[in-house]
C-alpha atoms as a PDB file:
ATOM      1  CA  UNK A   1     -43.946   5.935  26.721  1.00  0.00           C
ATOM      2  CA  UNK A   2     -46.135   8.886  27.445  1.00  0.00           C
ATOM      3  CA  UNK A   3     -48.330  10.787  24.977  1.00  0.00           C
ATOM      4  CA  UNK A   4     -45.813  13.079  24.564  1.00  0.00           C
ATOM      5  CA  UNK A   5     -43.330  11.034  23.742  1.00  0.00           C
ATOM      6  CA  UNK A   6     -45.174   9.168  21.093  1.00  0.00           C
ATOM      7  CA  UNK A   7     -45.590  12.269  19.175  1.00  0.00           C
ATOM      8  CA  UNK A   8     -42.459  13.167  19.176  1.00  0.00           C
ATOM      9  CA  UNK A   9     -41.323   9.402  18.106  1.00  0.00           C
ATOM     10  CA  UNK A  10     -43.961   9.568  15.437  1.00  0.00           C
ATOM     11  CA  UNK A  11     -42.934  13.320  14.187  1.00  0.00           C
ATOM     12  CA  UNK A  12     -39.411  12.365  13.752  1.00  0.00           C
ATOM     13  CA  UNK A  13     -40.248   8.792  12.516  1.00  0.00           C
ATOM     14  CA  UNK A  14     -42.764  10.751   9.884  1.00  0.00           C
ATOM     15  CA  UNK A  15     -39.381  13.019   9.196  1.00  0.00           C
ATOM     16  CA  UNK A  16     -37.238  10.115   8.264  1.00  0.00           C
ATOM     17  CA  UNK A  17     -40.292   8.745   5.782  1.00  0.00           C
ATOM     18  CA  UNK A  18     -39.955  11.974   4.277  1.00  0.00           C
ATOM     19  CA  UNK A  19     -36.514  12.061   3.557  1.00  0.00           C
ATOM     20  CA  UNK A  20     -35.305   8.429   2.755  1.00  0.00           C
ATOM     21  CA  UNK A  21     -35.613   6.869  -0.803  1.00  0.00           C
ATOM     22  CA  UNK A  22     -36.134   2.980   0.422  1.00  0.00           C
ATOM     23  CA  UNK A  23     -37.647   1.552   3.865  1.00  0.00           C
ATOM     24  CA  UNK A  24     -37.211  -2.255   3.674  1.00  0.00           C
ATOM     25  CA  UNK A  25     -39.662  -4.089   6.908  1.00  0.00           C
ATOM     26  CA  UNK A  26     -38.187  -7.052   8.636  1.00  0.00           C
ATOM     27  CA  UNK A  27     -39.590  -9.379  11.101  1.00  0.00           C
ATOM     28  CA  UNK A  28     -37.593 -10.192  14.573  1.00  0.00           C
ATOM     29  CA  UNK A  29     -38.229 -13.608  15.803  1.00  0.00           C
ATOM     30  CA  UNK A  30     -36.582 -12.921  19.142  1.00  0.00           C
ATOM     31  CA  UNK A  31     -32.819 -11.337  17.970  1.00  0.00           C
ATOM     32  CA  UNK A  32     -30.704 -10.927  20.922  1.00  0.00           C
ATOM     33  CA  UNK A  33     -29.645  -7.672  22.572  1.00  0.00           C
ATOM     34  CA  UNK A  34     -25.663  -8.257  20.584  1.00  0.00           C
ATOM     35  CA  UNK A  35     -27.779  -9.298  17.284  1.00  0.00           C
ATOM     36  CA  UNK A  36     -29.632  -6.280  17.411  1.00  0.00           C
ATOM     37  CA  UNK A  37     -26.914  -3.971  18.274  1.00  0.00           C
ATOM     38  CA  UNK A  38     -24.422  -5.604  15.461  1.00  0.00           C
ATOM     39  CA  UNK A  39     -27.141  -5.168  12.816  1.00  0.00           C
ATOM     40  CA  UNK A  40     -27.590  -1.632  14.052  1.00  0.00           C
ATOM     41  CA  UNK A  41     -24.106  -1.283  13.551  1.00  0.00           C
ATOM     42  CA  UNK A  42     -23.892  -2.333  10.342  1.00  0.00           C
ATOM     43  CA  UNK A  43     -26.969   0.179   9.477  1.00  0.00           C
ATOM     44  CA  UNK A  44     -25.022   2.791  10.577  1.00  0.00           C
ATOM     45  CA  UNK A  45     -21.971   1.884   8.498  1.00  0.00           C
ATOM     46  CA  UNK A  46     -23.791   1.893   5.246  1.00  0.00           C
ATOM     47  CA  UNK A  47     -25.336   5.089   6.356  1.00  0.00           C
ATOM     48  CA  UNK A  48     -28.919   3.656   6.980  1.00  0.00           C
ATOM     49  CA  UNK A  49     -30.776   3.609   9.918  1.00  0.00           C
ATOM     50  CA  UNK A  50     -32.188   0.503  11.573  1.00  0.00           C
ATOM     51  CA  UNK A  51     -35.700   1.067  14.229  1.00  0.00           C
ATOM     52  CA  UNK A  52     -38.232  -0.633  15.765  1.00  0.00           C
ATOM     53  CA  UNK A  53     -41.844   0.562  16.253  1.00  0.00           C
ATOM     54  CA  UNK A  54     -45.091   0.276  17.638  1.00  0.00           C
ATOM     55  CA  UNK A  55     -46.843  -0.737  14.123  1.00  0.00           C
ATOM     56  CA  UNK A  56     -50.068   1.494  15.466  1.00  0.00           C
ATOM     57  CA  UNK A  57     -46.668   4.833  15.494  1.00  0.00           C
ATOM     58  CA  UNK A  58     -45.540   3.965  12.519  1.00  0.00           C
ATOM     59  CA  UNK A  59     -48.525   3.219  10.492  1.00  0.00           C
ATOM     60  CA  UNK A  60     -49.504   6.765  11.855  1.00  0.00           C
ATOM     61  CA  UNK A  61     -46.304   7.847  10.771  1.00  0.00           C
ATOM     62  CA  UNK A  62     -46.731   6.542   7.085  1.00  0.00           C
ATOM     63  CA  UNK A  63     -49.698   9.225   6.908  1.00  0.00           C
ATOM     64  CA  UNK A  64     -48.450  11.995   4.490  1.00  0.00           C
ATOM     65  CA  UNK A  65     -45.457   9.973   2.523  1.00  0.00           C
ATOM     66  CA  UNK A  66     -45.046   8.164  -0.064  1.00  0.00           C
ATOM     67  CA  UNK A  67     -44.581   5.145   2.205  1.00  0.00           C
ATOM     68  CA  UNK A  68     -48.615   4.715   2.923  1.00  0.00           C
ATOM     69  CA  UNK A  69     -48.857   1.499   0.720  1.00  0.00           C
ATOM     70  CA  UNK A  70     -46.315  -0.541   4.045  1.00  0.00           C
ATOM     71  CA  UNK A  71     -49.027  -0.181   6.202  1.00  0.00           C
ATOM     72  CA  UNK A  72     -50.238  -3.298   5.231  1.00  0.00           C
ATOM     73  CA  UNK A  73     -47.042  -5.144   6.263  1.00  0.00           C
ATOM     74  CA  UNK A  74     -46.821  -3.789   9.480  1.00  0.00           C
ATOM     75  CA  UNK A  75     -47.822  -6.482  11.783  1.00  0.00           C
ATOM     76  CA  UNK A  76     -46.369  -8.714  14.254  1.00  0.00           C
ATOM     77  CA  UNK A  77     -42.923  -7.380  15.840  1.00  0.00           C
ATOM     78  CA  UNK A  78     -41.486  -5.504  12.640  1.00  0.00           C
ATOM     79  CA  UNK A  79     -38.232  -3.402  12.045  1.00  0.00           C
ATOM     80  CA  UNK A  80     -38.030  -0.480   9.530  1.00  0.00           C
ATOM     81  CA  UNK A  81     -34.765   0.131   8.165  1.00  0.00           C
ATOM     82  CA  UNK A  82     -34.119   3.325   5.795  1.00  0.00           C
ATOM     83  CA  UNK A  83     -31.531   5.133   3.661  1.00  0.00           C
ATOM     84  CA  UNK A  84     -31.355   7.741   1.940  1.00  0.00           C
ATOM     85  CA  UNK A  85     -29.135   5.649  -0.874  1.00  0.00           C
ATOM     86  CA  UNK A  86     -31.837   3.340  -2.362  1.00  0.00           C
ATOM     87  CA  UNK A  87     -29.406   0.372  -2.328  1.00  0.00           C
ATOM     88  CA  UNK A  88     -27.867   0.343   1.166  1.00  0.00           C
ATOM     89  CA  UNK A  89     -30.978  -0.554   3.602  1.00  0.00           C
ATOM     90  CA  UNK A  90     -31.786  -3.186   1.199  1.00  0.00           C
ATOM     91  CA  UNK A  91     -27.683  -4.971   1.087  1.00  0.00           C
ATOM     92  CA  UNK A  92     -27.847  -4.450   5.188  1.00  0.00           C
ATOM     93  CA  UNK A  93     -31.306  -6.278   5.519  1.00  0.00           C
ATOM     94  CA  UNK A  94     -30.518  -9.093   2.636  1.00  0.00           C
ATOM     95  CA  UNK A  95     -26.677 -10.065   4.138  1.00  0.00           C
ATOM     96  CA  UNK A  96     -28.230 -10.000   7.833  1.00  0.00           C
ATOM     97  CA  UNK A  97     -30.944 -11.925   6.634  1.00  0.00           C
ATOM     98  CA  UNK A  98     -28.484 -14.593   5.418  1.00  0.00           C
ATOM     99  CA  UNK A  99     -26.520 -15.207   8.656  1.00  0.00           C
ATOM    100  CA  UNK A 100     -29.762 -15.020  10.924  1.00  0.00           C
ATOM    101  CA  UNK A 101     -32.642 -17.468  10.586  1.00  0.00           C
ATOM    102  CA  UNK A 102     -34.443 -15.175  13.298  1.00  0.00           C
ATOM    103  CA  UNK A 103     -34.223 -12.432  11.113  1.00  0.00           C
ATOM    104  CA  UNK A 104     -36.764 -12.212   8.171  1.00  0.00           C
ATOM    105  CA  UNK A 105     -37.655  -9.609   5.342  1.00  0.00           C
ATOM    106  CA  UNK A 106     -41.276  -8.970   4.876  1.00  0.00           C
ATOM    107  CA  UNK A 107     -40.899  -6.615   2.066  1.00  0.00           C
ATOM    108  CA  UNK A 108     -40.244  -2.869   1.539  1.00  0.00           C
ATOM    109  CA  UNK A 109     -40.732   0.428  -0.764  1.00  0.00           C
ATOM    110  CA  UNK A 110     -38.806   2.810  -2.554  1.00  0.00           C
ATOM    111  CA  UNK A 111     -41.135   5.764  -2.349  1.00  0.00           C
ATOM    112  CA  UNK A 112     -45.063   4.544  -3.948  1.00  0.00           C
ATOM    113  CA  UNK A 113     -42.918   1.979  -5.526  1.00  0.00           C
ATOM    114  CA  UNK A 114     -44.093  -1.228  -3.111  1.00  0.00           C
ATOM    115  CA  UNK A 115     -41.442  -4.159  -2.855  1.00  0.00           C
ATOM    116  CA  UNK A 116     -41.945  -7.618  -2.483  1.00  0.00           C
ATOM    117  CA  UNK A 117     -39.410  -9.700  -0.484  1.00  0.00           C
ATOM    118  CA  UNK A 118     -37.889 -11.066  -4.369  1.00  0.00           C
ATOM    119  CA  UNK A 119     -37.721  -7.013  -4.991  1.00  0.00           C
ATOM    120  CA  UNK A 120     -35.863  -5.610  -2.111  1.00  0.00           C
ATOM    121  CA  UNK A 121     -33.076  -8.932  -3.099  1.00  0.00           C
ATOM    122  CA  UNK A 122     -33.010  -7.548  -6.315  1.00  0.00           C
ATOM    123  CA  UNK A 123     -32.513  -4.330  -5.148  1.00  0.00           C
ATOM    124  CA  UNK A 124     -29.680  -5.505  -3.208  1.00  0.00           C
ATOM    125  CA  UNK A 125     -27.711  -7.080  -5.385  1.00  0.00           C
ATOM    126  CA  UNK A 126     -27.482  -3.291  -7.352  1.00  0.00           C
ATOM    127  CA  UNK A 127     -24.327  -1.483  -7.135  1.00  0.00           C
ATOM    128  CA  UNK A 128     -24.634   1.191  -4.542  1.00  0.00           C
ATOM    129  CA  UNK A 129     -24.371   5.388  -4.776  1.00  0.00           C
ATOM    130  CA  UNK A 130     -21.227   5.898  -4.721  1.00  0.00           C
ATOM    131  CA  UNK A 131     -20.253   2.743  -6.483  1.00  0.00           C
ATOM    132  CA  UNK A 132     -22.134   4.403  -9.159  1.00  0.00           C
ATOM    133  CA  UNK A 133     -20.472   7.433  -9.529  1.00  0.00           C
ATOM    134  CA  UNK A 134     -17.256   5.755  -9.361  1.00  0.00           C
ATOM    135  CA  UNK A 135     -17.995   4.417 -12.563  1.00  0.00           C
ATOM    136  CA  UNK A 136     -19.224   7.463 -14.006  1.00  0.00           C
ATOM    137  CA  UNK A 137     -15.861   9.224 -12.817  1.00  0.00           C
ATOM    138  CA  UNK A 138     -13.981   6.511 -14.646  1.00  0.00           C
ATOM    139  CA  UNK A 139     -16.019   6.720 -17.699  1.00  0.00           C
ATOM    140  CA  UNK A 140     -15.169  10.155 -17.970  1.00  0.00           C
ATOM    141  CA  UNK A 141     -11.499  10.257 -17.245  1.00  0.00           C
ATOM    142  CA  UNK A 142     -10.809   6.876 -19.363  1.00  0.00           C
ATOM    143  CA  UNK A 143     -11.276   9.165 -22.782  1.00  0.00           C
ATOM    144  CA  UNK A 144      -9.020  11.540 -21.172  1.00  0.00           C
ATOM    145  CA  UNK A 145      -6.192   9.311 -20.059  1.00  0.00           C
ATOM    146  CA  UNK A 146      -6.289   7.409 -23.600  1.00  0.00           C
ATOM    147  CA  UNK A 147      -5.946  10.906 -25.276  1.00  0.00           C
ATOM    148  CA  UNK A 148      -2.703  11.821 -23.196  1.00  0.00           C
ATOM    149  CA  UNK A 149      -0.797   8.507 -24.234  1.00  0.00           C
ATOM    150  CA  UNK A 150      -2.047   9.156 -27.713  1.00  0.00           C
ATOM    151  CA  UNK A 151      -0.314  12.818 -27.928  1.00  0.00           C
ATOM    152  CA  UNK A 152       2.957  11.518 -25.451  1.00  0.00           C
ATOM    153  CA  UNK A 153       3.579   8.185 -28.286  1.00  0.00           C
ATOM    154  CA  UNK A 154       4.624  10.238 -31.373  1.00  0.00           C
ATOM    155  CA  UNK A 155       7.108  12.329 -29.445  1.00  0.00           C
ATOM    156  CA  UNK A 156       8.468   9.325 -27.454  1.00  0.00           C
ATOM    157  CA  UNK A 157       9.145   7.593 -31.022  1.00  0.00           C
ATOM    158  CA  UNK A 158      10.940  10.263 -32.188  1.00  0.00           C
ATOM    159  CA  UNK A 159      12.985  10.308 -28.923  1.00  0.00           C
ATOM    160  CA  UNK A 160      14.039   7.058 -29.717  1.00  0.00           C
ATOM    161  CA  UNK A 161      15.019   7.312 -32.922  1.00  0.00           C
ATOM    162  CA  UNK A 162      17.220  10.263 -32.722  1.00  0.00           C
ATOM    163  CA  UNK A 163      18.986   8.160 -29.858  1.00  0.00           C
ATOM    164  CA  UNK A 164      19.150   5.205 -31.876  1.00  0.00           C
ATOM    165  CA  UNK A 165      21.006   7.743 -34.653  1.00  0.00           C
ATOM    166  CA  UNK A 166      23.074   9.425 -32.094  1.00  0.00           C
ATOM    167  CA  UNK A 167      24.235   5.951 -30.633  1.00  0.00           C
ATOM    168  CA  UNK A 168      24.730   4.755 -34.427  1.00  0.00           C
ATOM    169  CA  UNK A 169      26.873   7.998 -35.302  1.00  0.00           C
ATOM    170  CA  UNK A 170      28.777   7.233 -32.102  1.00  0.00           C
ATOM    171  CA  UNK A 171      29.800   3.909 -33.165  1.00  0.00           C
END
């Protein structure tokens, strides 16, 4: 990698810092090429991104952000992964984490907030984004829904009972 190139890696690694509300470091102990690639993958589906670094680029990088307080963890072959939901870096890492033994989290931070390894679990086991707002969309169409069958029930009775009558008169 050429001087050029390392300030463009560092620029767009300093970018991502910027923008992302969690980074959570892992260590590789010698993942394979497909272990790598899978737990890219699975980044990507939780709309996170997965990198490795040159600690001396990212710690660089760091300079600027919130994230300045990682530098400390950034030694030995680490991985950063980042989202921009504060949950879904964190679930990625942890359920990796639990299927590899070569795969190890070293800690993380949600902005100057710094993580321990018992913090970025925690934060995993939250309930993500859009989970959240889920719940919020239910909360406010459940009054909503309740109110409908409450005006539709005294008009169905009715209903009924002039059919029972008419049925009755029938007979």
């Amino acid at each position: 990698m050429d001087r050029a190139q390392k300030a463009e890696f560092v620029a767009e690694l300093n970018k991502t810092f910027s923008e992302v509300s969690v980074v959570v470091v892992t260590r590789n102990h010698g993942l394979t090429v497909a272990q790598s690639s899978d737990l890219r993958n699975k980044m990507r589906d939780a709309g996170a991104t997965y990198k490795v670094s040159k600690n001396k680029l990212a710690k660089i990088a760091l300079g600027g952000t919130d994230y300045l307080s990682l530098g400390d963890m950034l030694t030995g072959p680490v991985g950063l992964a980042s989202s921009i939901d504060p949950v879904a870096a964190a679930k990625v890492a942890v359920e990796f984490a639990k299927t590899n033994d070569k795969f190890e989290i070293v800690g993380g931070s949600m902005g100057a907030t710094l993580l321990n390894v018992d913090g970025v679990k925690a934060l995993a086991t939250m309930p993500s984004l859009d989970e959240l707002r889920a719940k919020i969309v239910g909360l406010l169409v459940a009054p909503a829904t309740k109110l409908a069958t409450i005006t539709q029930a005294p008009a169905a009775q009715i209903a009924r009972v002039l059919s029972a009558y008419a049925t009755k008169e029938a007979a």
